[in-house]
N, C-alpha and C. Protein backbone atom coordinates (compact mmCIF):
# COMPACT_ATOMS: atom_id res chain seq x y z
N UNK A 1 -29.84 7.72 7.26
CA UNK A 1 -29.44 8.11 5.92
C UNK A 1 -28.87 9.52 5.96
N UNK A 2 -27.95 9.60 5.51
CA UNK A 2 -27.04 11.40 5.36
C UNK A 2 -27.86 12.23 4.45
N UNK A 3 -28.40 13.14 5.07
CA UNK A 3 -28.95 14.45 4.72
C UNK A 3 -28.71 15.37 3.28
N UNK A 4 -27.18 15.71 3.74
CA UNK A 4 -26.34 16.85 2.94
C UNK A 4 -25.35 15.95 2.16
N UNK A 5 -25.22 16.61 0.83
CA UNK A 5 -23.89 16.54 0.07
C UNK A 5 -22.59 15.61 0.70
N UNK A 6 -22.37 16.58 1.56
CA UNK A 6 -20.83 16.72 2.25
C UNK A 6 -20.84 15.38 3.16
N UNK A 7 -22.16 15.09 3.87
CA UNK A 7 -22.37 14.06 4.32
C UNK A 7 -22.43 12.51 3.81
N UNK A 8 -22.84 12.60 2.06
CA UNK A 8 -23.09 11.70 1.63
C UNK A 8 -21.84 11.18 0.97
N UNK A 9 -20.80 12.29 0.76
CA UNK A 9 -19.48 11.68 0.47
C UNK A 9 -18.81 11.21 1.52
N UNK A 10 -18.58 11.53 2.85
CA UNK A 10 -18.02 11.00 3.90
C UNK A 10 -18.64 9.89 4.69
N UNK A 11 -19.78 9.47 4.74
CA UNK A 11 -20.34 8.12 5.72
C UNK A 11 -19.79 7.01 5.06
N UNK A 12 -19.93 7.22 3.59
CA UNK A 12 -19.41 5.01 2.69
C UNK A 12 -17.90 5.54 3.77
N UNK A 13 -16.91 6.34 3.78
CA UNK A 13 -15.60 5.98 3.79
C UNK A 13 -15.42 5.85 5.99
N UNK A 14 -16.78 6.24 6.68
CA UNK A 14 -16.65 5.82 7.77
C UNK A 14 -16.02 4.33 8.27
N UNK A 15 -16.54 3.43 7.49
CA UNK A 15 -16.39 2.22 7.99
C UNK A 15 -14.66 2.09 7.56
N UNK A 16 -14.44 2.11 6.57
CA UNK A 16 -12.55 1.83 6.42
C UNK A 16 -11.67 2.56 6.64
N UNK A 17 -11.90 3.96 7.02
CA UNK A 17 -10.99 4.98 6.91
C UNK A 17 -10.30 4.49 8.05
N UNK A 18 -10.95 4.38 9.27
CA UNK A 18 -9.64 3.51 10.23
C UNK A 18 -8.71 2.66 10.02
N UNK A 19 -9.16 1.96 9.23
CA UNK A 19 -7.62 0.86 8.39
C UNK A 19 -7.17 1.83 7.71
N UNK A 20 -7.81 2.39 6.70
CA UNK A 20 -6.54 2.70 5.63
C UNK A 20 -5.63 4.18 5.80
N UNK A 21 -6.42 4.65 6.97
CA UNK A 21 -5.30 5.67 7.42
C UNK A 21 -4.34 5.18 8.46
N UNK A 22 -4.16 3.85 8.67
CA UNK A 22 -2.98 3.63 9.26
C UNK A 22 -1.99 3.61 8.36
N UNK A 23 -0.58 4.15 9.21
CA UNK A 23 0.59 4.52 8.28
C UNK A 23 1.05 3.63 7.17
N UNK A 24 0.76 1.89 7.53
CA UNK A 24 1.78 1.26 6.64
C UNK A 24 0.54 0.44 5.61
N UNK A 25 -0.64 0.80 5.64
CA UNK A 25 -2.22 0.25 4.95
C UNK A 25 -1.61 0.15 3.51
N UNK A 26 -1.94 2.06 3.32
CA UNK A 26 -1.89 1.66 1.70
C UNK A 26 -0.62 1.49 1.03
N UNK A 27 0.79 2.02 1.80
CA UNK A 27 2.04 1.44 1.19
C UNK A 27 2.07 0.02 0.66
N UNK A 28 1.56 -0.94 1.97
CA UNK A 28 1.19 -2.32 1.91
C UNK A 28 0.13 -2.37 0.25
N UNK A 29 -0.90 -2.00 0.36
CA UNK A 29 -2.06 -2.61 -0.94
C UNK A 29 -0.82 -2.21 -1.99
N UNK A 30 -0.64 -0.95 -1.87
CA UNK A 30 0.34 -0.57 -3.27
C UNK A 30 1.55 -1.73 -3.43
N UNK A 31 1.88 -1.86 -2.86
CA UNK A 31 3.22 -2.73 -2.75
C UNK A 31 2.76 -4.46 -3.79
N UNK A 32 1.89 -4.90 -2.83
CA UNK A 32 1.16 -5.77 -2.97
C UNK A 32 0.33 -6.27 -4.70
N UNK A 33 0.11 -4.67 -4.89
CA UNK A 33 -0.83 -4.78 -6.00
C UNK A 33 0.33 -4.57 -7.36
N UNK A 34 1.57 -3.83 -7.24
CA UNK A 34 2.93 -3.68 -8.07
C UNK A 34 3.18 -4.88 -8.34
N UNK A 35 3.22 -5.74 -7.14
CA UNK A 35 3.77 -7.71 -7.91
C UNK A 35 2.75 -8.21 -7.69
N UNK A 36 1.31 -8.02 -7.84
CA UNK A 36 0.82 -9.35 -8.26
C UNK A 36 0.70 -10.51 -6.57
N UNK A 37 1.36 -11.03 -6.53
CA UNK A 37 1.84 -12.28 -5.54
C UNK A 37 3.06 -11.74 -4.86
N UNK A 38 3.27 -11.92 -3.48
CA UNK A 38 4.12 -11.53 -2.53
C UNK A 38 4.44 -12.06 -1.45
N UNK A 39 5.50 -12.51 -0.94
CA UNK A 39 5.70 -12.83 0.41
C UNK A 39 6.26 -11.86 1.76
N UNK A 40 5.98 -12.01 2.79
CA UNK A 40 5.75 -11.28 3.63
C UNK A 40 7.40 -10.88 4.06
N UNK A 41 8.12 -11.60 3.74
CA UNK A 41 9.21 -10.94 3.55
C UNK A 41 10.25 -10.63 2.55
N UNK A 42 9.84 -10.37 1.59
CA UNK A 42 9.30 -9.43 0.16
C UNK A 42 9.04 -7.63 0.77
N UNK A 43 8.01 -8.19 1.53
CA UNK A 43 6.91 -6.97 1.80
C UNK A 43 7.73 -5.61 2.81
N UNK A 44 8.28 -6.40 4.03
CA UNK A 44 9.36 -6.40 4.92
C UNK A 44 10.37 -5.64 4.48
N UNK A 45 11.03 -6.31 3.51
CA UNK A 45 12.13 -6.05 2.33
C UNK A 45 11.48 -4.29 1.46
N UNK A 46 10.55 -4.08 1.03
CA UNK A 46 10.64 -3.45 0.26
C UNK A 46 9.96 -2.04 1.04
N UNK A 47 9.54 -2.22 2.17
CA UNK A 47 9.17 -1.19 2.70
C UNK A 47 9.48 -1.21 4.10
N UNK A 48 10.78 -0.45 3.96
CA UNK A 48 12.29 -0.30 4.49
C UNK A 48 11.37 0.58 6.03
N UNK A 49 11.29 0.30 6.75
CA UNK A 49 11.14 0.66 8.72
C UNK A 49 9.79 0.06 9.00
N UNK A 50 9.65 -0.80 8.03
CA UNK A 50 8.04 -1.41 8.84
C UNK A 50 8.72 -2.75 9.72
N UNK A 51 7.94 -2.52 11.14
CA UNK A 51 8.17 -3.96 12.02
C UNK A 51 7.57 -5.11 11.75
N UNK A 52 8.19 -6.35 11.84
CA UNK A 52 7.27 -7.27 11.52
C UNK A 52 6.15 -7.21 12.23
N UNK A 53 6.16 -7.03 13.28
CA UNK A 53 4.80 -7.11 14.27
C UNK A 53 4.12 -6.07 13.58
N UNK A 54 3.82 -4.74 13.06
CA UNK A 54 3.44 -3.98 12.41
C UNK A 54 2.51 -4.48 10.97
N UNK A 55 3.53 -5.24 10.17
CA UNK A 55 3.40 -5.72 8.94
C UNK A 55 2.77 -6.68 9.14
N UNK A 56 2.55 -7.57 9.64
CA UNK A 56 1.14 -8.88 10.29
C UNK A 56 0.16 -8.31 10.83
N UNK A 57 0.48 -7.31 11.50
CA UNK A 57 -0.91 -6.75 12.53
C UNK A 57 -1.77 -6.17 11.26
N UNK A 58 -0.94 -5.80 10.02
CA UNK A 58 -2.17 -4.56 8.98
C UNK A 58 -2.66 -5.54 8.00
N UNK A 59 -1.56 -6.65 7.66
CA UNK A 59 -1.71 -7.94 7.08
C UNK A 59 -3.02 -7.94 7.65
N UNK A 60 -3.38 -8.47 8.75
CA UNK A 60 -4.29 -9.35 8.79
C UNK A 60 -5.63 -8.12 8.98
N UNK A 61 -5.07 -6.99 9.31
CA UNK A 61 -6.53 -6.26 9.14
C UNK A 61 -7.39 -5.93 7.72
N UNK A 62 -5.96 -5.72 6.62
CA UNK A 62 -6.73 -5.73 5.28
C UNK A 62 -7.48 -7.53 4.92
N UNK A 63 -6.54 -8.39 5.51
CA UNK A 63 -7.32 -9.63 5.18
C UNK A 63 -8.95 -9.52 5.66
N UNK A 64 -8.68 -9.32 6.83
CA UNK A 64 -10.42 -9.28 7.36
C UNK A 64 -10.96 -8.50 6.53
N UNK A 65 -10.77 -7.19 6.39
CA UNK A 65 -11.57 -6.16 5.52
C UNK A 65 -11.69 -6.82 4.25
N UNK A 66 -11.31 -8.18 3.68
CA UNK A 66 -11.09 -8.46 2.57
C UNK A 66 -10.58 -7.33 1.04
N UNK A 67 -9.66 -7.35 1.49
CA UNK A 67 -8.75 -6.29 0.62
C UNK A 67 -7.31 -7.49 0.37
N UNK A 68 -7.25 -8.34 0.92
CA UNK A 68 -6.07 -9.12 0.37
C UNK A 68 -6.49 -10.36 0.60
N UNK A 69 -5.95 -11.31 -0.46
CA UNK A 69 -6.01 -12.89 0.02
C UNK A 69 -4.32 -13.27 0.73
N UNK A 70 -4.83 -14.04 1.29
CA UNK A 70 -3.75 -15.08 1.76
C UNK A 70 -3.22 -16.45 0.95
N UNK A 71 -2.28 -16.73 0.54
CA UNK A 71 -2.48 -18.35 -0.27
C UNK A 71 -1.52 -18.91 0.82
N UNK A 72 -1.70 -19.94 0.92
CA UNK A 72 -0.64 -21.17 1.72
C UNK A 72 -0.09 -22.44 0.75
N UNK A 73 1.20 -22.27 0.22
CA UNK A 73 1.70 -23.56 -0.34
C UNK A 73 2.15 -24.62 0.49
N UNK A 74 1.58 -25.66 0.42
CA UNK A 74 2.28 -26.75 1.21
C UNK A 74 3.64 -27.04 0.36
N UNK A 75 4.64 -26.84 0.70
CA UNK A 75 6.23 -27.26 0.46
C UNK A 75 7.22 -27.20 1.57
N UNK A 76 8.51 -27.93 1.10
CA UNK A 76 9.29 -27.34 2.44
C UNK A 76 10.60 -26.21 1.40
N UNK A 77 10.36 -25.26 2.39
CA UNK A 77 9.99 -24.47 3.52
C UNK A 77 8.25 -24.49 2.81
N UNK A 78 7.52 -24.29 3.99
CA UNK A 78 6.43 -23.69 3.84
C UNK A 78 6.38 -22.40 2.98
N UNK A 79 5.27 -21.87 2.23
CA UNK A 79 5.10 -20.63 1.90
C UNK A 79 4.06 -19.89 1.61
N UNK A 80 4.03 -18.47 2.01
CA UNK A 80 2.59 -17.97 2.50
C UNK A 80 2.75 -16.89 1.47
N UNK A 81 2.21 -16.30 0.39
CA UNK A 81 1.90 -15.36 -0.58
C UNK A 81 0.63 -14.38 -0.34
N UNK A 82 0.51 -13.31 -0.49
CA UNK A 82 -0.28 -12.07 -0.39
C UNK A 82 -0.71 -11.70 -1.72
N UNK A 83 -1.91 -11.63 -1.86
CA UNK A 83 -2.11 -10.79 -3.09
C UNK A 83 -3.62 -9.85 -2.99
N UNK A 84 -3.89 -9.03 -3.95
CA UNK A 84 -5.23 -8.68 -3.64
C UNK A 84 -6.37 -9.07 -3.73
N UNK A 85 -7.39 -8.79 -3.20
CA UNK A 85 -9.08 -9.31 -3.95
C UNK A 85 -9.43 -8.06 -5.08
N UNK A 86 -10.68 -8.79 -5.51
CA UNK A 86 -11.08 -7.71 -6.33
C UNK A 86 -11.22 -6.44 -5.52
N UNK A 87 -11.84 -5.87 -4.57
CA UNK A 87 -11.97 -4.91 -3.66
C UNK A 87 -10.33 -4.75 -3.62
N UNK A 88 -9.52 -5.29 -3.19
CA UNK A 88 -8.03 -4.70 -3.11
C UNK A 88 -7.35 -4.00 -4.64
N UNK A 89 -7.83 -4.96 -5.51
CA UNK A 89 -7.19 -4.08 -6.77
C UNK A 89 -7.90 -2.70 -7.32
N UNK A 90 -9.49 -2.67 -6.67
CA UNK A 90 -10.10 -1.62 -7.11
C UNK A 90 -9.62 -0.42 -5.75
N UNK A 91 -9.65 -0.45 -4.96
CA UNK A 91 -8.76 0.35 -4.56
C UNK A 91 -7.55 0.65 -4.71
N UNK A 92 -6.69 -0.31 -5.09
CA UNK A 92 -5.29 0.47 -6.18
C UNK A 92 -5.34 1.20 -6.68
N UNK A 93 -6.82 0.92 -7.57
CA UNK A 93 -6.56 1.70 -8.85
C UNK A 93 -7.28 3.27 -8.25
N UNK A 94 -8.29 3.08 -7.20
CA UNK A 94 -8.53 4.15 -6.90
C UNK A 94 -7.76 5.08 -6.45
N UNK A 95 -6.25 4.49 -5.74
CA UNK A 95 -5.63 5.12 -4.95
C UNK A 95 -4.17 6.24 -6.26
N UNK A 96 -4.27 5.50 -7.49
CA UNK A 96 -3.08 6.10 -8.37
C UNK A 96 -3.78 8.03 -8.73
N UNK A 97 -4.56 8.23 -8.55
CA UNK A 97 -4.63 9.66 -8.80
C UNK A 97 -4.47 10.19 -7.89
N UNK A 98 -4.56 9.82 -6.49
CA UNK A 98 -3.86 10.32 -5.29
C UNK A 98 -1.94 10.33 -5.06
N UNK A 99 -1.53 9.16 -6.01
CA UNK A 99 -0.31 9.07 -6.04
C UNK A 99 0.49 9.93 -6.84
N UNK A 100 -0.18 10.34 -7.88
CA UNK A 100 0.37 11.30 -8.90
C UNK A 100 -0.05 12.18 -8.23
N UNK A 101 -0.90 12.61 -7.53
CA UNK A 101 -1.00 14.39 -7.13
C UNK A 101 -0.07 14.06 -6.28
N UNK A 102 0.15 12.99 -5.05
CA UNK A 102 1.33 13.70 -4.50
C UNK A 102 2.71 13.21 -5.52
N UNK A 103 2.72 13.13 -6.13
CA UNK A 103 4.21 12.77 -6.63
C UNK A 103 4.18 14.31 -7.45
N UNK A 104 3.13 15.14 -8.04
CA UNK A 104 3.28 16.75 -8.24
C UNK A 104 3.31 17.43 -7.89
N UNK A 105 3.16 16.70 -6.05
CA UNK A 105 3.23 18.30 -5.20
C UNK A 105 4.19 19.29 -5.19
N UNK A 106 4.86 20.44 -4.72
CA UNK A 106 6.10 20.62 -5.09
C UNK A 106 6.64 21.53 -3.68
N UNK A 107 7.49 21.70 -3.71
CA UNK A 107 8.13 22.03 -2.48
C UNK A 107 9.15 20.81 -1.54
N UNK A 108 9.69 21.59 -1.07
CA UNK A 108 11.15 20.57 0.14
C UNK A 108 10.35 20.02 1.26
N UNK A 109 10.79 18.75 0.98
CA UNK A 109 10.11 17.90 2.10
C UNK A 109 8.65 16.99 1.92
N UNK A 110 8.23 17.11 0.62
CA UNK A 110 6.78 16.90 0.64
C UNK A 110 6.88 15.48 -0.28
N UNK A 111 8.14 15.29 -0.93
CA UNK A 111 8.36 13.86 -2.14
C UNK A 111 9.33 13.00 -1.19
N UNK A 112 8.84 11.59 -0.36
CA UNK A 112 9.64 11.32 -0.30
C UNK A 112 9.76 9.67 -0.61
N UNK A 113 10.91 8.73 -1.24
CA UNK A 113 10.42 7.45 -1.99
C UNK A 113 11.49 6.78 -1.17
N UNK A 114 10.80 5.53 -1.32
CA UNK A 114 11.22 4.52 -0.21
C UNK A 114 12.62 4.20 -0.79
N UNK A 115 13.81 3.46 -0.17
CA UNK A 115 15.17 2.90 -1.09
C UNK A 115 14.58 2.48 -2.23
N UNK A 116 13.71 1.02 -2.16
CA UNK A 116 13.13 0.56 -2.74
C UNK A 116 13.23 0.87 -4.15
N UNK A 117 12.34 2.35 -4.10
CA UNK A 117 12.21 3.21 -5.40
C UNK A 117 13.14 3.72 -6.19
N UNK A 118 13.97 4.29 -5.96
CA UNK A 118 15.38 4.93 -6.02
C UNK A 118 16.07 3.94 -7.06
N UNK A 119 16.47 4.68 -8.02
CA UNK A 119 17.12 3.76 -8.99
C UNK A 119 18.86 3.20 -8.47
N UNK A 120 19.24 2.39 -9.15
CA UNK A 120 20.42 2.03 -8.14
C UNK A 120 21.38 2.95 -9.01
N UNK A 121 21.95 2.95 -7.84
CA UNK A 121 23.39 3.97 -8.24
C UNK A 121 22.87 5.78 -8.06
N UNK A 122 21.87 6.33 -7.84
CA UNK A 122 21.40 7.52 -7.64
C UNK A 122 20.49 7.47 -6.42
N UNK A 123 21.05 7.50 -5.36
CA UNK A 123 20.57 7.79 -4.62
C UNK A 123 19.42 8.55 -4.07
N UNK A 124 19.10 10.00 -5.13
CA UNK A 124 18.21 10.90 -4.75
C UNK A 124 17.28 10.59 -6.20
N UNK A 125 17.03 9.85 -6.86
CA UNK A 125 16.48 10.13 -8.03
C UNK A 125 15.29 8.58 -7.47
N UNK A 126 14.10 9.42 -8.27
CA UNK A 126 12.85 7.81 -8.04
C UNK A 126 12.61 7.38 -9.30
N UNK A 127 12.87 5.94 -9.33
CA UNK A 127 12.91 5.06 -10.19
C UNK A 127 11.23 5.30 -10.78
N UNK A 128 10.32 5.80 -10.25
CA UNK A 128 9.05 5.87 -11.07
C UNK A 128 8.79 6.55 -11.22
N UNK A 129 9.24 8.03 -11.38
CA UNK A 129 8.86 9.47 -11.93
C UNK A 129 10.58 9.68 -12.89
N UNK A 130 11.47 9.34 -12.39
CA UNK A 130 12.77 9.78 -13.33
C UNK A 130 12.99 11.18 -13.37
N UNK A 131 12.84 11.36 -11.77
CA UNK A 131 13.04 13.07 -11.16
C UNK A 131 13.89 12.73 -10.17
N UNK A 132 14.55 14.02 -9.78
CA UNK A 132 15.22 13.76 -8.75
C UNK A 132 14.19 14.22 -7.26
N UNK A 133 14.69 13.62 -5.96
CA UNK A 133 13.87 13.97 -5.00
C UNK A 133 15.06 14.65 -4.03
């Protein structure tokens, strides 16, 4: 059992912090948790330099951690949809006050939004703050 303060806030986040500090974790939950239902190349699509091999490998680590479901439609083409669990949406929501502090940070180099974001036709401007970057 953790002793100190400082201790008792850092041991719960021992066990996940290895997933979710990998680079493409929480882009992925965020992404994921914005639509609801998703396909993996959707996912691919909207978060512009992830490898597929990358994007399956974190896929399936938030699945284990149960942070996302998997659905499988039988049709042709086949189709495989992503969405969150309860644990995945409550970390969304945990994660938006981290998103607004960095979206207030201020200084060159520190805002930066995927194409994705970027409203069309303005290149430097993010479609979810309506600032320029």
């Amino acid at each position: 059992m953790c002793k100190d303060t400082l201790s008792q806030s850092i041991c719960p986040l021992r066990s996940i912090l290895p997933l979710l500090s990998k680079k493409w974790a929480l882009p992925i939950i965020t992404t994921v948790g914005s639509t609801g239902s998703i396909r993996f190349t959707d996912i691919e699509r909207i978060l512009v330099g992830i490898s597929p091999k990358t994007l399956s490998d974190t896929l399936s680590d938030l699945l284990a951690e149960g942070l996302l479901n998997r659905s499988f439609h039988a049709e042709t083409p086949p189709r495989v949809e992503y969405s969150l669990t309860g644990e995945g949406a409550a970390l969304c929501r945990a994660m938006q006050p981290l998103i607004e502090w960095a979206a207030d940070r201020k200084g060159s180099g520190q805002r930066e939004c995927l194409p994705a974001c970027r409203v069309d036709g303005a290149e430097n401007l993010c479609a979810t703050h309506s600032e320029s970057i």
